[in-house]
N, C-alpha and C. Protein backbone atom coordinates (compact mmCIF):
# COMPACT_ATOMS: atom_id res chain seq x y z
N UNK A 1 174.51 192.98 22.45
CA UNK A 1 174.06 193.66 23.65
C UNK A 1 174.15 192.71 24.84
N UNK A 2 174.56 192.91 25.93
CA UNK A 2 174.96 192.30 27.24
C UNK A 2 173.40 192.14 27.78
N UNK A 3 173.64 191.09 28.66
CA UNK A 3 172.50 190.80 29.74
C UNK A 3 172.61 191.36 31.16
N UNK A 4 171.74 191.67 32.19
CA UNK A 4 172.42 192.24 33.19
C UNK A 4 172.39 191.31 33.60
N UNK A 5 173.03 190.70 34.90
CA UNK A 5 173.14 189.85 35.54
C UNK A 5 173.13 190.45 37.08
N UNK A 6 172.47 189.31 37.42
CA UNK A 6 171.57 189.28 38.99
C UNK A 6 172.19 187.97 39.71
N UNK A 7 173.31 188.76 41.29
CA UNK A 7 173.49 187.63 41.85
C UNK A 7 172.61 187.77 43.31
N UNK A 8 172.12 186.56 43.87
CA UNK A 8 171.77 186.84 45.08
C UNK A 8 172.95 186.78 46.00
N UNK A 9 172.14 187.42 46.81
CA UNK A 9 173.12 188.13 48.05
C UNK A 9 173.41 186.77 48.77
N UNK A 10 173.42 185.60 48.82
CA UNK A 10 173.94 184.22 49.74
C UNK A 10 174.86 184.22 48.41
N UNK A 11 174.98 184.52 47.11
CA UNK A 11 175.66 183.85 46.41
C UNK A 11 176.94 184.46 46.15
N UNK A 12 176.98 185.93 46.08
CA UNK A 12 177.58 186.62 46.56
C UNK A 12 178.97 186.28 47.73
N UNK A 13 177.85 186.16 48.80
CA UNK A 13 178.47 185.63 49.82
C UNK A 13 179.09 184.42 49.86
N UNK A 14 178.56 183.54 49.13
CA UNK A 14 179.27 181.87 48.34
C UNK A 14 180.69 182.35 48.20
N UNK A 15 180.59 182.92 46.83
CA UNK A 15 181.37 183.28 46.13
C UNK A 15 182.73 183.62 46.83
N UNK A 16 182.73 184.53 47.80
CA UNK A 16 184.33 184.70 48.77
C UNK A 16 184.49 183.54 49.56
N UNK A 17 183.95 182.52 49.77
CA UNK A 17 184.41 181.93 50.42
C UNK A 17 185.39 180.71 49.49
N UNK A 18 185.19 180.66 48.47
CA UNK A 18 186.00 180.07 46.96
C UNK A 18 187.61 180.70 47.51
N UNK A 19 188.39 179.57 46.76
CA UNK A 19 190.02 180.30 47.09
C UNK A 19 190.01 181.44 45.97
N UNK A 20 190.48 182.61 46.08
CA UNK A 20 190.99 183.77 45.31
C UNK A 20 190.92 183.36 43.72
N UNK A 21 191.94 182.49 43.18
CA UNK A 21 192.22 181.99 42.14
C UNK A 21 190.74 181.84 41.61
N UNK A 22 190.30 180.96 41.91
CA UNK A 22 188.71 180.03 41.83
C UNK A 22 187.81 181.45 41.40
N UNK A 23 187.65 182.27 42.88
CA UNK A 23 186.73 183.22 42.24
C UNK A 23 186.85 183.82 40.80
N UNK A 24 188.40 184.49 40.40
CA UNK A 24 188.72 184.94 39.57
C UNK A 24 188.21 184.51 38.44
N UNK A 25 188.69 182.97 38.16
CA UNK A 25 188.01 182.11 37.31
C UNK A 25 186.36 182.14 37.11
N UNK A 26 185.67 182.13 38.56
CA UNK A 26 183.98 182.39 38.21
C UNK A 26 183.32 183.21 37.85
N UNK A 27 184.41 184.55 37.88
CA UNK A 27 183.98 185.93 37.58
C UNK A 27 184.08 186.24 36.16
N UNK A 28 184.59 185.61 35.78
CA UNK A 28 185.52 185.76 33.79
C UNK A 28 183.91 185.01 33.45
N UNK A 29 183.93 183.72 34.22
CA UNK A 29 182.41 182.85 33.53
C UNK A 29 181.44 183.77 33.42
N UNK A 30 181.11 184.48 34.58
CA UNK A 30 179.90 185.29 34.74
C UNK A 30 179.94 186.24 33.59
N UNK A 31 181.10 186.87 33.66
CA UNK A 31 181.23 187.79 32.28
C UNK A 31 180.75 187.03 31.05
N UNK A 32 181.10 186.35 30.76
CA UNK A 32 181.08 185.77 29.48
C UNK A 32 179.50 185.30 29.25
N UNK A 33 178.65 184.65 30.81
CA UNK A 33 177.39 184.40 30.74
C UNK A 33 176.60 185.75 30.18
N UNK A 34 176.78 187.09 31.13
CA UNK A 34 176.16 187.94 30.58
C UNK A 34 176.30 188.74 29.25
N UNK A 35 177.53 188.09 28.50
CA UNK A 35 177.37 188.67 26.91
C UNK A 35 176.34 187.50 26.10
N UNK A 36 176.16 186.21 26.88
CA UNK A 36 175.55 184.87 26.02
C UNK A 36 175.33 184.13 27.06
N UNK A 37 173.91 184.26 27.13
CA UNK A 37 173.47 182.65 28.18
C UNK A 37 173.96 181.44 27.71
N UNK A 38 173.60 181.60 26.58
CA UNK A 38 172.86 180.58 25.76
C UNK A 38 174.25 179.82 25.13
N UNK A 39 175.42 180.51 25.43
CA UNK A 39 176.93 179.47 25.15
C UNK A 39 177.87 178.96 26.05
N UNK A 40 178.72 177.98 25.77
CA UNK A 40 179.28 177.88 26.73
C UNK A 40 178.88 176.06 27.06
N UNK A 41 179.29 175.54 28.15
CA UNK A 41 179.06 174.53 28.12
C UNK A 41 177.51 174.28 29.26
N UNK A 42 176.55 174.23 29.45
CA UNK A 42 175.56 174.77 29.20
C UNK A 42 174.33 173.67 29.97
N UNK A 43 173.56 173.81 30.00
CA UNK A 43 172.72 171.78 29.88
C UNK A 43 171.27 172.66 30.21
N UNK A 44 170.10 172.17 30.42
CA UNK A 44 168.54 172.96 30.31
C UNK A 44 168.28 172.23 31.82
N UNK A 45 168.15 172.64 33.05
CA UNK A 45 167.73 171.86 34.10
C UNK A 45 166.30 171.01 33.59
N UNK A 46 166.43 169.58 33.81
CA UNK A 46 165.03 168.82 33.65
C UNK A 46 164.13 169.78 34.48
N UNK A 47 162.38 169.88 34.04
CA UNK A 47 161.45 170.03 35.07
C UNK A 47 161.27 171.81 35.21
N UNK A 48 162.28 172.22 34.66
CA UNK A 48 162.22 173.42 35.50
C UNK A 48 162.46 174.32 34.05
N UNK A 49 161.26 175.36 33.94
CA UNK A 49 160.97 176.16 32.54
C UNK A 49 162.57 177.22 31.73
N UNK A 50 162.82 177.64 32.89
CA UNK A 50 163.82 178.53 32.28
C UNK A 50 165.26 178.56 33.04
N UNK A 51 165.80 177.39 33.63
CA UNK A 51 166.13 176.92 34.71
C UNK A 51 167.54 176.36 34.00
N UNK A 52 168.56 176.94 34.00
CA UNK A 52 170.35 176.88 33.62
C UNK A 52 171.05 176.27 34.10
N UNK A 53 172.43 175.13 33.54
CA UNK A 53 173.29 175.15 34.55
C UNK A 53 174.57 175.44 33.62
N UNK A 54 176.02 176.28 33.80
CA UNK A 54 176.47 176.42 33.06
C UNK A 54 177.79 176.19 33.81
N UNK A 55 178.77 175.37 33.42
CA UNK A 55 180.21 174.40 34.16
C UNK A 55 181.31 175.42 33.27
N UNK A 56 181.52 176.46 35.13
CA UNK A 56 182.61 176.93 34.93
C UNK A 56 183.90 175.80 35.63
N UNK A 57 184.73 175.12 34.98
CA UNK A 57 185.92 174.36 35.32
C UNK A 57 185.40 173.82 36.52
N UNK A 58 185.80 173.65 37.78
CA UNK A 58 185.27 172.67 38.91
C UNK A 58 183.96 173.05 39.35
N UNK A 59 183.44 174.15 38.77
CA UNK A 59 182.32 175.10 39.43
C UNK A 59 180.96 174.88 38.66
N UNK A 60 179.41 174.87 39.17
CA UNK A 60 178.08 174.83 38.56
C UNK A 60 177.71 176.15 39.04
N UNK A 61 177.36 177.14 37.76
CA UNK A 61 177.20 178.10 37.75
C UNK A 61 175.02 177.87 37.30
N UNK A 62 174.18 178.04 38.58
CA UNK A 62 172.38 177.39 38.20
C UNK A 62 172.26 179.10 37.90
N UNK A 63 171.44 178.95 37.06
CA UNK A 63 170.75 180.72 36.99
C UNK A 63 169.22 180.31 35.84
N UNK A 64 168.59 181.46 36.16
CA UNK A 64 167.32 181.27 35.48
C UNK A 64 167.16 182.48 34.17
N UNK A 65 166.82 182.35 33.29
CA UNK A 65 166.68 183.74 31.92
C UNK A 65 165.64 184.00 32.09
N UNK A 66 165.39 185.46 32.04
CA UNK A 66 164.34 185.67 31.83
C UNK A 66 164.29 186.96 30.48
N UNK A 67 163.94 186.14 29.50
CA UNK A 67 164.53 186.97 27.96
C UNK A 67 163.89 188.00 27.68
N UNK A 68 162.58 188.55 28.08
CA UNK A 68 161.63 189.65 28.16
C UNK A 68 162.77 190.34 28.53
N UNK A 69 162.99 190.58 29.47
CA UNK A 69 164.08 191.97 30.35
C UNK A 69 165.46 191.56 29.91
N UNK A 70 166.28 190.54 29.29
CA UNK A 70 167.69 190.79 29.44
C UNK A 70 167.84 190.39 30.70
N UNK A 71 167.63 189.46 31.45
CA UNK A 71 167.90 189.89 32.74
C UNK A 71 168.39 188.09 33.26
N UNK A 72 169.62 187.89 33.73
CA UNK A 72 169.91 186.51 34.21
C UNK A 72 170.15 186.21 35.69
N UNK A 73 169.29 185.70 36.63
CA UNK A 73 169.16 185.77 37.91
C UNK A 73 169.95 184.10 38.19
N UNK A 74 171.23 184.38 38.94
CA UNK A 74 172.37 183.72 39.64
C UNK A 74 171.56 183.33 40.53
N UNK A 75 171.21 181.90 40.78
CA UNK A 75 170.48 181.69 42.43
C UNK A 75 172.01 180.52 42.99
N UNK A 76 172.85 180.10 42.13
CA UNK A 76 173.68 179.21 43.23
C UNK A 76 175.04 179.08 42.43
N UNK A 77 175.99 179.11 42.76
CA UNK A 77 177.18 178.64 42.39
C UNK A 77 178.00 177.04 43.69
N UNK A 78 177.71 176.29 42.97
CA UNK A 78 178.61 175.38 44.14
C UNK A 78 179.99 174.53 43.25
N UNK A 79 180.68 173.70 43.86
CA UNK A 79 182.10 173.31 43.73
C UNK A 79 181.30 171.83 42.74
N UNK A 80 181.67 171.06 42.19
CA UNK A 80 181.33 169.74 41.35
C UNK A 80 181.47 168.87 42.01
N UNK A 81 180.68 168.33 42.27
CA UNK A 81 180.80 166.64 43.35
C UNK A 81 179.80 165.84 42.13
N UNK A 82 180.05 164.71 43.05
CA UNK A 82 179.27 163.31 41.98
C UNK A 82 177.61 163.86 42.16
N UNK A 83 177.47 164.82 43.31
CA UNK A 83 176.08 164.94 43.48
C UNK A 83 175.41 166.33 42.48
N UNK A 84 176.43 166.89 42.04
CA UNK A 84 175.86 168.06 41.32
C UNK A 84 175.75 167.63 39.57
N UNK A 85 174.91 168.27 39.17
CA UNK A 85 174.60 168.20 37.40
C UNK A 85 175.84 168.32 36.90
């Protein structure tokens, strides 16, 4: 059974500003997040209870589970620098 997945509306908006190709690529991730949080290449944010980061190719895909509802809330997608997880 699939998860629904929840993007916010800045992330959304993130998201087109990615070259074409790129999005394509983040959109297959997202798919694949909402059949399985929980696979994939993956890591538990320190500090923070239910708190994701999941590395689509140059991309950090942060989202939070919330396993009661099925429900995976997207709060950021950014590009991989030395400064991101």
């Amino acid at each position: 059974m699939n998860w629904e997945l929840h993007l916010r509306k800045r992330v959304k908006k993130h998201l087109l500003r990615f070259p074409k190709k790129d999005q394509t690529y983040i959109i297959n991730g997202l798919k694949e997040l909402a059949i399985n949080p929980y696979s994939g290449d993956i890591e538990k944010i320190l500090g923070e209870e239910n708190v994701w980061r999941r590395r689509i190719g140059a991309y950090r895909v942060f989202y939070e589970i919330i396993s009661q509802e099925k429900v995976i809330r997207v709060f950021r997608i950014e590009r991989r620098t030395s400064k991101t997880y």
